[in-house]
Protein backbone atom coordinates (compact mmCIF):
# COMPACT_ATOMS: atom_id res chain seq x y z
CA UNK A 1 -151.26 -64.11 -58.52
CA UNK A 2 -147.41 -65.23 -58.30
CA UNK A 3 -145.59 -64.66 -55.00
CA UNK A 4 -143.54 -61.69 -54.95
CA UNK A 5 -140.22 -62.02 -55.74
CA UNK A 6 -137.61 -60.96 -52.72
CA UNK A 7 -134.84 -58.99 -53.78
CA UNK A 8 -131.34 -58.12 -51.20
CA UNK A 9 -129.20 -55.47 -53.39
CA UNK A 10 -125.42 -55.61 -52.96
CA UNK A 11 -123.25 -52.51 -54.36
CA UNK A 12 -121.42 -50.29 -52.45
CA UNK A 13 -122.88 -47.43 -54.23
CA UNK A 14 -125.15 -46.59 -51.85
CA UNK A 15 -126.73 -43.99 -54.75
CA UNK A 16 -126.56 -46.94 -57.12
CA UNK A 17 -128.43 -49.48 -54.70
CA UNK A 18 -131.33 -46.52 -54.14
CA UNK A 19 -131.65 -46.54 -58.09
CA UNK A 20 -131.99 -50.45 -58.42
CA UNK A 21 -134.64 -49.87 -55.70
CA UNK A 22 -136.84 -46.93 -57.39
CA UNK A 23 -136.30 -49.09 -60.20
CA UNK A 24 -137.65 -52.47 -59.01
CA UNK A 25 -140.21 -50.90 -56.66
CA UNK A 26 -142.17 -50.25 -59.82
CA UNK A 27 -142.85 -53.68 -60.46
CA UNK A 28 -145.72 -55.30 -59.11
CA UNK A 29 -144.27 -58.48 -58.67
CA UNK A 30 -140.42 -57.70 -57.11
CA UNK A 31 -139.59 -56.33 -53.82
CA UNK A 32 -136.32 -54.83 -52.39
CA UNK A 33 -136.34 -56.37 -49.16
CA UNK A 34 -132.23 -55.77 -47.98
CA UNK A 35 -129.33 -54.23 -49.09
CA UNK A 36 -125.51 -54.22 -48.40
CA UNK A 37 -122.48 -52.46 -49.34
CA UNK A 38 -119.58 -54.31 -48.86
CA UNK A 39 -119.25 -58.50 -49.49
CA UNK A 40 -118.68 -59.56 -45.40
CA UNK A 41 -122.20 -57.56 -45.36
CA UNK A 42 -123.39 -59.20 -47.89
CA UNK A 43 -122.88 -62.76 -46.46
CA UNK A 44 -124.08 -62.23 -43.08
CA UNK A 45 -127.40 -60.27 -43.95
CA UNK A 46 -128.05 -63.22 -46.97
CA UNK A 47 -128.55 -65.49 -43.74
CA UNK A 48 -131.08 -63.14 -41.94
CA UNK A 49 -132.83 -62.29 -44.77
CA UNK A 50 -133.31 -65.31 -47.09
CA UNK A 51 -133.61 -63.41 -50.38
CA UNK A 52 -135.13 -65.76 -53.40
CA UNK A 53 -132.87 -63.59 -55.36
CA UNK A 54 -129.45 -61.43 -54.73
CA UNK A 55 -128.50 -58.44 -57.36
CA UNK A 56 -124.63 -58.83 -57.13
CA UNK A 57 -122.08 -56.13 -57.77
CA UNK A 58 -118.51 -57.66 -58.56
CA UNK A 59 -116.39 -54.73 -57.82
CA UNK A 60 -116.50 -53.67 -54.32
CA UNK A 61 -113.77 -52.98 -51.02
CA UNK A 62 -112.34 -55.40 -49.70
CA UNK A 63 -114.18 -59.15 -50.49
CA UNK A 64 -115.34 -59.19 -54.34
CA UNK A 65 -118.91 -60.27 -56.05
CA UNK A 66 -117.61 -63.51 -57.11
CA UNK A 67 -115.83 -64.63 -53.65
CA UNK A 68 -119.42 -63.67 -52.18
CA UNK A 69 -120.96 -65.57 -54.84
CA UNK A 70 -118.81 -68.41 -53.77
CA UNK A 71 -119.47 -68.49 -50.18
CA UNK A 72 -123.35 -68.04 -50.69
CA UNK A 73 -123.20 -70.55 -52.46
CA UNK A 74 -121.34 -72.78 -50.45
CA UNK A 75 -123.77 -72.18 -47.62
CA UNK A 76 -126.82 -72.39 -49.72
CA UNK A 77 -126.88 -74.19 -52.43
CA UNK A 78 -130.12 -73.18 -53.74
CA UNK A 79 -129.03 -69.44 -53.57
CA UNK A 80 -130.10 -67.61 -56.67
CA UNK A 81 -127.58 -64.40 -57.54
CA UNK A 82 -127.69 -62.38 -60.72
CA UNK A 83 -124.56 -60.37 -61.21
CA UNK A 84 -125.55 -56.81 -61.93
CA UNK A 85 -121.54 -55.15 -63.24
CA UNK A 86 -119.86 -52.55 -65.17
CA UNK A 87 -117.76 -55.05 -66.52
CA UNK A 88 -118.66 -56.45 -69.84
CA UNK A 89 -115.64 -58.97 -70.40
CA UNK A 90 -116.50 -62.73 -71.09
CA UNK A 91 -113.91 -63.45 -68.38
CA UNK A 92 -116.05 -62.24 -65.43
CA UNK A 93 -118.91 -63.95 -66.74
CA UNK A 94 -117.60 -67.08 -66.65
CA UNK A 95 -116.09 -66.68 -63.42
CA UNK A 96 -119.61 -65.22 -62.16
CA UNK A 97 -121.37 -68.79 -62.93
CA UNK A 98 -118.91 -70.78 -62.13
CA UNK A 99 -118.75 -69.29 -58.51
CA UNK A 100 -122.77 -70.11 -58.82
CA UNK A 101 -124.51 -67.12 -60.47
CA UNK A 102 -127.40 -67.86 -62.66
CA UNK A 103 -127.33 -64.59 -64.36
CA UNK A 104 -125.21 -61.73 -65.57
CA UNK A 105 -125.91 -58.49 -66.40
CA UNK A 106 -124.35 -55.24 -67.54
CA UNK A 107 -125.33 -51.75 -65.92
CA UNK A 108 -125.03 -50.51 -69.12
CA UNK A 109 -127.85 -52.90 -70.29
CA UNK A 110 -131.27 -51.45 -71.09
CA UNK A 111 -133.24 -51.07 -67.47
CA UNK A 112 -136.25 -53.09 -68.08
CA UNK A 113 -134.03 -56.09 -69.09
CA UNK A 114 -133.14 -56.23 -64.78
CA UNK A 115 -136.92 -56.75 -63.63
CA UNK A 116 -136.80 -59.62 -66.45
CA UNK A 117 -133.47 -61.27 -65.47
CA UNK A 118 -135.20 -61.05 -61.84
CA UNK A 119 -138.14 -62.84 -62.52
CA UNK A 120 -135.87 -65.64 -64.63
CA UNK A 121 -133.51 -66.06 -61.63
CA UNK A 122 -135.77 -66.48 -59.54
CA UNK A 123 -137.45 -69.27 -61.81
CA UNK A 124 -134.17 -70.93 -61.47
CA UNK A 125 -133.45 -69.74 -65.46
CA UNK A 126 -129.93 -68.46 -66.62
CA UNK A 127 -130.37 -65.03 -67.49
CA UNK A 128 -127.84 -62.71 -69.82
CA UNK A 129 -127.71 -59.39 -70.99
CA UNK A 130 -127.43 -59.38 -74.81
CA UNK A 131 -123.79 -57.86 -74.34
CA UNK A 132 -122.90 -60.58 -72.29
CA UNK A 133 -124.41 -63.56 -74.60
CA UNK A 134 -122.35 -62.11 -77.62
CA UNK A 135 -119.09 -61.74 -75.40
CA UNK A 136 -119.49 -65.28 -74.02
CA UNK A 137 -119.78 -66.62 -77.37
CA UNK A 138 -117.21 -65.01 -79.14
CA UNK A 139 -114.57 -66.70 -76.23
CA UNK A 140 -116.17 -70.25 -78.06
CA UNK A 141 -114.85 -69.09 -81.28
CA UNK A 142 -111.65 -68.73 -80.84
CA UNK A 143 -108.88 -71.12 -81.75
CA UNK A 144 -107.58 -70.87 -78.34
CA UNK A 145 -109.35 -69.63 -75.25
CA UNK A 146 -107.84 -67.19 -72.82
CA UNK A 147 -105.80 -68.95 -70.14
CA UNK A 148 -107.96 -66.62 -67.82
CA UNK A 149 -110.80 -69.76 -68.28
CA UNK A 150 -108.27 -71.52 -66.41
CA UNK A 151 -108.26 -70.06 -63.23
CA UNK A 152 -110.53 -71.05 -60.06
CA UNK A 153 -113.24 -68.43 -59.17
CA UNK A 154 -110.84 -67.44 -56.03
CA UNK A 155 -107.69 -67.27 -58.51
CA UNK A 156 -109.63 -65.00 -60.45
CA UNK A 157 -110.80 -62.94 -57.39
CA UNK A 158 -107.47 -62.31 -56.01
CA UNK A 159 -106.39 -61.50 -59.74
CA UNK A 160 -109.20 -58.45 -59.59
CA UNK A 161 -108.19 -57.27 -56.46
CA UNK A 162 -104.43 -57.14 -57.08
CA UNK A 163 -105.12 -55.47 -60.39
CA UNK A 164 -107.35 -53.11 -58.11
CA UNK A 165 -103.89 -52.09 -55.95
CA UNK A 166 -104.92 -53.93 -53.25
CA UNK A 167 -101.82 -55.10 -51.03
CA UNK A 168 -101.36 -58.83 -50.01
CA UNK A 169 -102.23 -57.58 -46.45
CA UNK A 170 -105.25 -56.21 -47.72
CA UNK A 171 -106.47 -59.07 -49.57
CA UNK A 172 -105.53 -61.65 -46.85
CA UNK A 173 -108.06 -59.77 -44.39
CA UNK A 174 -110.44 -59.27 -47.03
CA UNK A 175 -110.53 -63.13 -47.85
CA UNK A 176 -109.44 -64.22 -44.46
CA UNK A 177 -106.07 -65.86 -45.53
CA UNK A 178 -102.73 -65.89 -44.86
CA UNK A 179 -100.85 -63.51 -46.48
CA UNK A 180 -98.58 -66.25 -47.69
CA UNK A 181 -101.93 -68.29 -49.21
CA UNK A 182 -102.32 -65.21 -50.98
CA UNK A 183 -98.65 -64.63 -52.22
CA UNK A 184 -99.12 -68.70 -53.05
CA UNK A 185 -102.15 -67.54 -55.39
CA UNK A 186 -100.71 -64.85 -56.68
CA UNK A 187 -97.47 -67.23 -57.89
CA UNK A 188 -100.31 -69.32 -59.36
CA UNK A 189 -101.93 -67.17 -61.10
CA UNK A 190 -98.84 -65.87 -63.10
CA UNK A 191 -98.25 -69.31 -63.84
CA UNK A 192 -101.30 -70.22 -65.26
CA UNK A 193 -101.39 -67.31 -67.15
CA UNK A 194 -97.52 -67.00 -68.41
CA UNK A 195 -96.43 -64.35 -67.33
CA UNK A 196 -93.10 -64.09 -64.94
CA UNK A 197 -94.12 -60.24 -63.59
CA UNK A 198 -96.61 -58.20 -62.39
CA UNK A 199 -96.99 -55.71 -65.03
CA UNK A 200 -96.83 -58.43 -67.51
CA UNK A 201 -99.99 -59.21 -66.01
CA UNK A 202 -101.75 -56.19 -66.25
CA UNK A 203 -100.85 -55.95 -70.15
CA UNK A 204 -102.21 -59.74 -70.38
CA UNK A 205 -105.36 -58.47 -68.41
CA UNK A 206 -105.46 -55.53 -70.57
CA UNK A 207 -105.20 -57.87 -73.61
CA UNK A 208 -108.09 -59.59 -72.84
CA UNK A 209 -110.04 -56.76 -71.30
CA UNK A 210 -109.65 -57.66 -67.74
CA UNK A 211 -108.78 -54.07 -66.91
CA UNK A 212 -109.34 -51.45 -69.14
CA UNK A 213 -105.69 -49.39 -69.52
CA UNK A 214 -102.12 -49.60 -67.95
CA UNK A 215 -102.65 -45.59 -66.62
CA UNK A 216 -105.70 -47.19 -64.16
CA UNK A 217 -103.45 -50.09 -62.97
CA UNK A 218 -99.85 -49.14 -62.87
CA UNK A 219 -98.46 -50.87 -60.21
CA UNK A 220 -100.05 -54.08 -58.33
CA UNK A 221 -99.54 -53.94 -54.85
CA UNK A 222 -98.09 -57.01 -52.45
């Protein structure tokens, strides 16, 4: 019999994390063995708990999914995280494995597809939600791919949380930087992506379904 599979659960939904467990716990060969609810969380309890596989949320307070990612990573390089996210846009995705996920799945994806992205993590396999194969290679079609490719997995991280309001304070705590590193990535960022304002930048995220419409994100903070 195969060894059972060790699971830590990160979402800040503490309602969502109990129905990843229930859901899991049914399997013979997975078990939920830690959970957090914010990214800092995240990182410390990784290192007490040694998971062979993380369930990552993207969109949380404060520190992100993919900055956690990042520094998992960067710690252990044999970490094994499968992104587990609302958002279905090729642009997270990418960011996801190039931060050092192996997988990526929507929480609108079918339930039993989770157990068998799991099991193909933890095998050391990429694993993607249907939704998320067909996004990703629609972005290889096109003439010209979004300038959003362009940007480093903690470019695109302080992209998501200025788009989610957050102030330059804020995010400088939440990634412990300056907030002048931050204002320095948020320049950069504009740059890359051509745009000389900041709701120029939410229509181009709009555009290419970074955020979903100009009513959620009116203003960016910082």
């Amino acid at each position: 019999m195969d060894a059972v599979i060790r699971v830590m659960l990160v979402d800040d939904h503490a309602i969502v994390r109990e129905g990843y467990r229930r859901l899991l716990d049914k399997e013979g060969d997975i078990a939920v063995i830690a959970e957090a609810g914010d990214g800092v969380g995240a990182y410390r309890l990784y290192k007490d708990a040694a998971p062979d596989v993380v369930i990552m949320d993207i969109s949380m307070p404060g520190r992100g999914g993919i900055d956690v990612i990042r520094q998992i990573r960067q710690w252990d390089s044999h970490a094994r995280v499968l992104v587990f996210s609302m958002h279905a846009n090729a642009s997270y995705a990418l960011q996801a494995f190039r931060a050092g996920a192996k997988g990526y799945m929507t929480k609108s994806s079918a339930p039993e597809l989770l157990a068998g992205a799991v099991r193909n993590v933890a095998k050391n396999k990429t694993a993607m939600c249907p939704e998320i194969a067909s996004a990703l290679a629609l972005t290889r079609l096109e003439e010209e791919a979004s300038a959003l490719e362009r940007l480093s997995p903690r470019e695109f991280e302080v992209l998501r949380m200025l788009l989610d309001a957050q102030s330059t304070e804020e995010i400088a705590s939440a990634l412990n930087l300056t907030p002048k590193t931050v204002a320095n990535y948020h320049y950069v960022v504009k740059t890359k992506l051509g745009v000389s304002s900041d709701i120029d930048l939410v229509y181009y995220c709009m555009r290419y379904g970074v955020v979903s419409s100009l009513a959620e994100h009116a203003t960016l903070s910082g």
